[in-house]
N, C-alpha and C. Protein backbone atom coordinates (compact mmCIF):
# COMPACT_ATOMS: atom_id res chain seq x y z
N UNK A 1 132.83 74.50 -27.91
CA UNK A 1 132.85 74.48 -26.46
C UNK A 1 133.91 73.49 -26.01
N UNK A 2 134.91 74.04 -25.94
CA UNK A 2 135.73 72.87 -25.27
C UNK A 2 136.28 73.72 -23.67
N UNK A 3 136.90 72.55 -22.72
CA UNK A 3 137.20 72.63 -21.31
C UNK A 3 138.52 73.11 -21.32
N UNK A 4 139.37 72.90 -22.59
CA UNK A 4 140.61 73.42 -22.40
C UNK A 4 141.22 74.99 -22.22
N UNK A 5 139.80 76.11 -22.94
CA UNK A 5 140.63 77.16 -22.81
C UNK A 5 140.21 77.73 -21.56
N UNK A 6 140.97 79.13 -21.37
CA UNK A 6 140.68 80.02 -20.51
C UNK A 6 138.99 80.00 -20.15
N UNK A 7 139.16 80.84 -18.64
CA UNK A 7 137.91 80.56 -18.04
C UNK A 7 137.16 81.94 -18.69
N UNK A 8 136.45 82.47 -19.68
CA UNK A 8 135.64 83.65 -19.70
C UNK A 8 134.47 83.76 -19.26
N UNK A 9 133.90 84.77 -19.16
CA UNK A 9 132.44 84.94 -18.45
C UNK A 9 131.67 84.52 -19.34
N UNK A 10 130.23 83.59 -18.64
CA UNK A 10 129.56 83.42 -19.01
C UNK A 10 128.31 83.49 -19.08
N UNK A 11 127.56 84.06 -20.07
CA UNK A 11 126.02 84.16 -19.27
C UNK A 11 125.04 83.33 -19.46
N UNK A 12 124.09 83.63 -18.77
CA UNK A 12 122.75 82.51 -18.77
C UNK A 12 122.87 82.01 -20.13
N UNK A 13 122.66 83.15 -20.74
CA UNK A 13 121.96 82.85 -22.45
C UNK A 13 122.93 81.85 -23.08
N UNK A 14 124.52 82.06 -23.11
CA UNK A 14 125.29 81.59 -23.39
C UNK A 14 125.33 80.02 -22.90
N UNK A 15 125.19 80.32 -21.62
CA UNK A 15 125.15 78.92 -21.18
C UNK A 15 124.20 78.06 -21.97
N UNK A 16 122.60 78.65 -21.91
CA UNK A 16 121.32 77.56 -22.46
C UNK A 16 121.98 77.32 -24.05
N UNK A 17 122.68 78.28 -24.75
CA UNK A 17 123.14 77.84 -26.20
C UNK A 17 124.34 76.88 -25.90
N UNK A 18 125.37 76.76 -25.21
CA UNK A 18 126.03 76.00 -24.91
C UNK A 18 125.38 74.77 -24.68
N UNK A 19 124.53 74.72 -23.92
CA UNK A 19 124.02 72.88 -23.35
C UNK A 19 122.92 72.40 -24.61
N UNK A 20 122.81 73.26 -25.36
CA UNK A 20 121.29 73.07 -26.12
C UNK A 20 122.54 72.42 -27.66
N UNK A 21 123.43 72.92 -28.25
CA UNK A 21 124.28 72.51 -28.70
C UNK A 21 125.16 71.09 -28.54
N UNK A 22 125.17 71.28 -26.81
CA UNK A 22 126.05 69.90 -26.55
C UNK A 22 125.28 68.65 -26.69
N UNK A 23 124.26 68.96 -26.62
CA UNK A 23 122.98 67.77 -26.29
C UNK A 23 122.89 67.53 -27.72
N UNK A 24 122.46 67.85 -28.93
CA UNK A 24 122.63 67.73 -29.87
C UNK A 24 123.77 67.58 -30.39
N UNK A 25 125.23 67.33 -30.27
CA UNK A 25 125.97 66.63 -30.94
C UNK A 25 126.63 65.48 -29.92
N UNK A 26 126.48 65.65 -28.52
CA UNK A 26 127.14 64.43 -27.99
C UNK A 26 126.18 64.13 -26.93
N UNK A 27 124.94 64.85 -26.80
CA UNK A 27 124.10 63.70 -25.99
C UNK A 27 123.01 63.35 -26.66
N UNK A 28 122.87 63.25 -27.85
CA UNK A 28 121.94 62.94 -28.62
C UNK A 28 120.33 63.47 -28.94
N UNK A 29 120.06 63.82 -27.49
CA UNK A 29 118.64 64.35 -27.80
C UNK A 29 118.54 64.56 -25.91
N UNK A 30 117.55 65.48 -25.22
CA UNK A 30 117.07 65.72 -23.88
C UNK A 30 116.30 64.52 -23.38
N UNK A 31 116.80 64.24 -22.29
CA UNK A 31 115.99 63.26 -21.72
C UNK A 31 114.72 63.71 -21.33
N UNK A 32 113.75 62.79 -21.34
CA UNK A 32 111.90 63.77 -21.35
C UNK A 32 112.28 64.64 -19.87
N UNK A 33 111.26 65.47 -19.59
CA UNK A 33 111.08 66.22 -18.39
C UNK A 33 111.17 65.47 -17.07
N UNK A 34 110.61 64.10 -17.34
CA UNK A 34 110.46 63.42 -15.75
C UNK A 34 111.55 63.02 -15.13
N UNK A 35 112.36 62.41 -16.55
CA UNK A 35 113.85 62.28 -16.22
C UNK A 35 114.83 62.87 -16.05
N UNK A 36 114.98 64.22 -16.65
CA UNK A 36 115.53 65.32 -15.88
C UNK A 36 115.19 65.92 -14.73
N UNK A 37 114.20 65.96 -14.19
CA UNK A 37 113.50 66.05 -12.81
C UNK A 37 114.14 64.82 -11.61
N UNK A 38 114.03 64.07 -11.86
CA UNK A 38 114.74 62.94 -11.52
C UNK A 38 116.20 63.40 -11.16
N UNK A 39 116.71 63.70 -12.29
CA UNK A 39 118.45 64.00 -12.58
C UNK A 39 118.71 64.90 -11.60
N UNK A 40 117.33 66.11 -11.88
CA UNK A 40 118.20 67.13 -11.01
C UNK A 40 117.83 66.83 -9.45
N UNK A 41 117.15 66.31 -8.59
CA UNK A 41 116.90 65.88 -7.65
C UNK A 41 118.37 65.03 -6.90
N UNK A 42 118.77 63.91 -8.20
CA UNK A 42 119.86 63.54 -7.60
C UNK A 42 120.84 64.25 -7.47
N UNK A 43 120.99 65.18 -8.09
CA UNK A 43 122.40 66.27 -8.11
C UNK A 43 122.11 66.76 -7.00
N UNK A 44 121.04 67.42 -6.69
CA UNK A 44 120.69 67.95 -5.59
C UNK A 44 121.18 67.65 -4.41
N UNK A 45 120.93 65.83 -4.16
CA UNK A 45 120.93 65.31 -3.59
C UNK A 45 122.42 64.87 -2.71
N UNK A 46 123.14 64.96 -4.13
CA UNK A 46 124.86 64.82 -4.08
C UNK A 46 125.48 66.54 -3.62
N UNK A 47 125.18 67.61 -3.57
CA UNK A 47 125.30 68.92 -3.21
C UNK A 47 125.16 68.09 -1.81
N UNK A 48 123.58 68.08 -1.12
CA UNK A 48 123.36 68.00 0.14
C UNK A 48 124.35 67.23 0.71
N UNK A 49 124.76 66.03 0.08
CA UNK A 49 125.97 64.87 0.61
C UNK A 49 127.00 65.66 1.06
N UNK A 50 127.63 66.30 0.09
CA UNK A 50 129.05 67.22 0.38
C UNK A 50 128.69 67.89 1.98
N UNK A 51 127.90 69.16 1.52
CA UNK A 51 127.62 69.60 2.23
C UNK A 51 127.40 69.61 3.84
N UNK A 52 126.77 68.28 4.09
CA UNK A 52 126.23 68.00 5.21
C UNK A 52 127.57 67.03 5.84
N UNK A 53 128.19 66.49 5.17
CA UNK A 53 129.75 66.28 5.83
C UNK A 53 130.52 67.42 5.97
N UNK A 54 130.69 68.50 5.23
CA UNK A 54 131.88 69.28 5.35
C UNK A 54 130.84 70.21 6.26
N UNK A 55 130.08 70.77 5.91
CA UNK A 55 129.63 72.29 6.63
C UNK A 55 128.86 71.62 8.20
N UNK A 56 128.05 70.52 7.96
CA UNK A 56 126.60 69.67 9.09
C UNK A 56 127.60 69.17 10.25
N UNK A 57 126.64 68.32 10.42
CA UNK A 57 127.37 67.29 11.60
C UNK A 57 127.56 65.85 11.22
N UNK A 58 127.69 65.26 9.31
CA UNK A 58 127.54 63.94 9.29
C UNK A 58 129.07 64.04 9.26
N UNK A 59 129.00 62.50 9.04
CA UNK A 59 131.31 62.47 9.20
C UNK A 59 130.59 61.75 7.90
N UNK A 60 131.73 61.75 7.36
CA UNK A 60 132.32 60.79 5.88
C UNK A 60 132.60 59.27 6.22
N UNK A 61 131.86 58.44 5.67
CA UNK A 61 132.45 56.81 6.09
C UNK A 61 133.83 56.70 5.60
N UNK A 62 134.40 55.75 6.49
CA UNK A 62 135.86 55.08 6.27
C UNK A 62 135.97 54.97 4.43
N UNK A 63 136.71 55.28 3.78
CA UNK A 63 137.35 54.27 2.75
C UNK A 63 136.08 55.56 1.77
N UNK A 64 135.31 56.47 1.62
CA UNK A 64 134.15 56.77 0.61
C UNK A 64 135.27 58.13 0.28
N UNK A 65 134.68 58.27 -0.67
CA UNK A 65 135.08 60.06 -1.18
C UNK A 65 134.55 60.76 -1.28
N UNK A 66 134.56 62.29 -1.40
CA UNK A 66 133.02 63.53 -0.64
C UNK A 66 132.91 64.24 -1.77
N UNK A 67 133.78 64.24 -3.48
CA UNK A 67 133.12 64.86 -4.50
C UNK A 67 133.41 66.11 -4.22
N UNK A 68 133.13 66.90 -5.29
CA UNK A 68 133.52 68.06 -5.59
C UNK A 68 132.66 69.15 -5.53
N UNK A 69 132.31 69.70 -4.98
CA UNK A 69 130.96 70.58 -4.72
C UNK A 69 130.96 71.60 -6.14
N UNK A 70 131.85 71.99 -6.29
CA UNK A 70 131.58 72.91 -7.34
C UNK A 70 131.33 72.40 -8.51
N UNK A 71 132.12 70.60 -8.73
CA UNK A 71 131.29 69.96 -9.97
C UNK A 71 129.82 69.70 -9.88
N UNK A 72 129.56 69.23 -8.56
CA UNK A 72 128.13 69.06 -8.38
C UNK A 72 126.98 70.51 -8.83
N UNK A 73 127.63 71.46 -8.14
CA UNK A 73 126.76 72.51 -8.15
C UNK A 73 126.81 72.93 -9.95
N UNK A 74 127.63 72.96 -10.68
CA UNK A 74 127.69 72.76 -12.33
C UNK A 74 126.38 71.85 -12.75
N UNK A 75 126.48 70.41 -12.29
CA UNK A 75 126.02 69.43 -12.76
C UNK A 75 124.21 69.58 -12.21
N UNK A 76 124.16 69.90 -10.94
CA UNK A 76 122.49 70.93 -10.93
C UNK A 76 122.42 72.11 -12.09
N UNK A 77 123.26 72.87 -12.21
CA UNK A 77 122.86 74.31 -13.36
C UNK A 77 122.90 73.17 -14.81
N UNK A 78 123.52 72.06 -14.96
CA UNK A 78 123.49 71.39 -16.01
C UNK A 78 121.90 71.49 -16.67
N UNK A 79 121.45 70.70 -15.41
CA UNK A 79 120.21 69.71 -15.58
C UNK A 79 119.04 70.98 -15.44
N UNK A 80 119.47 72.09 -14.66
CA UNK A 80 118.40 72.93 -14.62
C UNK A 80 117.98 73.89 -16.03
N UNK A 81 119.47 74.48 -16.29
CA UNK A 81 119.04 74.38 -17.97
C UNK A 81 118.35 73.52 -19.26
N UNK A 82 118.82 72.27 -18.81
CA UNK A 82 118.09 71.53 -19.67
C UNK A 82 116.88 71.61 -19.89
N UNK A 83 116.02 71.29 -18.50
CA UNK A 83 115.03 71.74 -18.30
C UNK A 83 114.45 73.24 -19.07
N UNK A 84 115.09 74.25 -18.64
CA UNK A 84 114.50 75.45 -19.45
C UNK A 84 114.62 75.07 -20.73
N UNK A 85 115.74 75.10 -20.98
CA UNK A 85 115.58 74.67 -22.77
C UNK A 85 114.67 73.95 -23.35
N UNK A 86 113.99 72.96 -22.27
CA UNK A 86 112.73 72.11 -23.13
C UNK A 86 111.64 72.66 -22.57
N UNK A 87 111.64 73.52 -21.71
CA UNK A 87 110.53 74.16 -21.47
C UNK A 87 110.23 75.73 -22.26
N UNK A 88 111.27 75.82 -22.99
CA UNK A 88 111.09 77.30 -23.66
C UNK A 88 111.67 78.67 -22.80
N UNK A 89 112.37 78.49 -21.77
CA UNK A 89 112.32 79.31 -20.79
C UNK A 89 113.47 80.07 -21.12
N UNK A 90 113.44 81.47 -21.41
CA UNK A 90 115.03 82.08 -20.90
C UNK A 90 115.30 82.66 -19.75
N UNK A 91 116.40 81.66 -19.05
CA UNK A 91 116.52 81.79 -17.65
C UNK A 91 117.13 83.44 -17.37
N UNK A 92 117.75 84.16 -18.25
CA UNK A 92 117.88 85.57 -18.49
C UNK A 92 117.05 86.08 -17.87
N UNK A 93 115.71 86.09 -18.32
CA UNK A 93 114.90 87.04 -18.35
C UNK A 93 113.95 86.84 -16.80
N UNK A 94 114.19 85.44 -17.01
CA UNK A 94 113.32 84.41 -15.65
C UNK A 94 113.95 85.45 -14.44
N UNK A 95 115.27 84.59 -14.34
CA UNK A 95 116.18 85.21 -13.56
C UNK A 95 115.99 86.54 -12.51
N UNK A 96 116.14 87.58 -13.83
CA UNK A 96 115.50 89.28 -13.87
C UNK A 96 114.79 89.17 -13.21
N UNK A 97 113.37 88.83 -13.89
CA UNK A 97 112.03 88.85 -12.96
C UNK A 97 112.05 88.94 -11.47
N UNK A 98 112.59 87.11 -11.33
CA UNK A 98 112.60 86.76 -10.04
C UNK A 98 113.18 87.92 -8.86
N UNK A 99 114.50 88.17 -9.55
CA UNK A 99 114.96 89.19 -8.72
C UNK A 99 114.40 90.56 -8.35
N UNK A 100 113.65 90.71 -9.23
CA UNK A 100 112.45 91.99 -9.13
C UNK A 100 111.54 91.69 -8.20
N UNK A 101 111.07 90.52 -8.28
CA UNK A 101 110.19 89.99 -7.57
C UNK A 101 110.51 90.30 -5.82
N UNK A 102 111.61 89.61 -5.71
CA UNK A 102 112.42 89.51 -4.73
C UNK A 102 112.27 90.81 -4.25
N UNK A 103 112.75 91.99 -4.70
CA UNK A 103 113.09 93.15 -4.25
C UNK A 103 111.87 93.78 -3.68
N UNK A 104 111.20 93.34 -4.17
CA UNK A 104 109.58 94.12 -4.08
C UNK A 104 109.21 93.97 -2.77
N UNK A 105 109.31 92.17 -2.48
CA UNK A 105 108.49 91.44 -1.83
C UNK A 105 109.13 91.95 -0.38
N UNK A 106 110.47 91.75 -0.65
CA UNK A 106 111.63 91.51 0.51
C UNK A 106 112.33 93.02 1.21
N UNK A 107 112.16 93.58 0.20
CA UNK A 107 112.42 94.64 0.40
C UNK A 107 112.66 95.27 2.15
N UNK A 108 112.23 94.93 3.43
CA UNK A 108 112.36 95.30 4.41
C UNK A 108 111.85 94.20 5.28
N UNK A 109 112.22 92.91 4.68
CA UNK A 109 111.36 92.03 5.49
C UNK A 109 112.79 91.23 5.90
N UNK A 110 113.76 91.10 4.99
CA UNK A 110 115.28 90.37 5.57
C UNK A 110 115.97 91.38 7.15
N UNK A 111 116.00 92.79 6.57
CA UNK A 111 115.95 93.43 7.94
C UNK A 111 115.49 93.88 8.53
N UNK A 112 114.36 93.15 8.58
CA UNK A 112 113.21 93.51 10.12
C UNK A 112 113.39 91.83 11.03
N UNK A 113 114.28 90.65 10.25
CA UNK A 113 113.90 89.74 10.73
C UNK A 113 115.16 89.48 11.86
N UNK A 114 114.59 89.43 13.32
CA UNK A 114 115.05 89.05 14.23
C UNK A 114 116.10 88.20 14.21
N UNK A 115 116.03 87.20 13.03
CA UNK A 115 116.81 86.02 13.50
C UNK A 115 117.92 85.82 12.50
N UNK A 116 118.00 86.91 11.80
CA UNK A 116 119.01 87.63 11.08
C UNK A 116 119.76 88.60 11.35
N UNK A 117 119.31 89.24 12.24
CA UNK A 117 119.69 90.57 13.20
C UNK A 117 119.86 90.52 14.37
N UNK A 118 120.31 89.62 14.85
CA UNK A 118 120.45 89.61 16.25
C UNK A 118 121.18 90.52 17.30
């Protein structure tokens, strides 16, 4: 896994073998669950930062810098894999589901909603 080559597609699965690999030779071992919970909260947290200066109504203080949203948003899928990986989860299949789920549920409820359709 290195950053230098070309960008190819990647999938879930690929990804959880990618981070489950990296953690084992250069981050040594997963930080327990609470602390990745933690982690991803702050990433979270740094998304909302960007965000709420560039898209909201906060301004950026004098002299600070506003980060990279797309590293941030990486650095949440980082920590959220991690998580699956110590939870057993393949976000593949998770994923799927969810979106099934979705379809079922939602199916005529995004356009029936008023405040989407105006």
């Amino acid at each position: 896994m290195t950053s230098n080559q070309p960008s190819e597609e990647l999938t879930l699965r690929d990804a959880q073998r990618q981070v489950d690999d990296w953690i084992g030779s250069i981050g040594v071992r997963y930080f327990d669950e609470m602390t990745n919970l933690a982690q991803l909260v702050e990433e979270v947290g740094e998304v909302a930062r960007i965000l709420s200066r560039t898209k909201g109504q906060q301004s950026l203080k004098a002299g600070a810098s506003l980060g990279d949203l797309g590293d941030e948003l990486a650095d949440v899928l980082f920590v959220t894999i991690c998580l699956a990986n110590q939870s057993g989860i393949d976000l593949s299949d998770a994923l799927r589901r969810n979106l099934d789920k979705k379809t079922i549920r939602d199916a005529d409820r995004h356009k029936n909603n008023p405040k989407l359709n105006p």
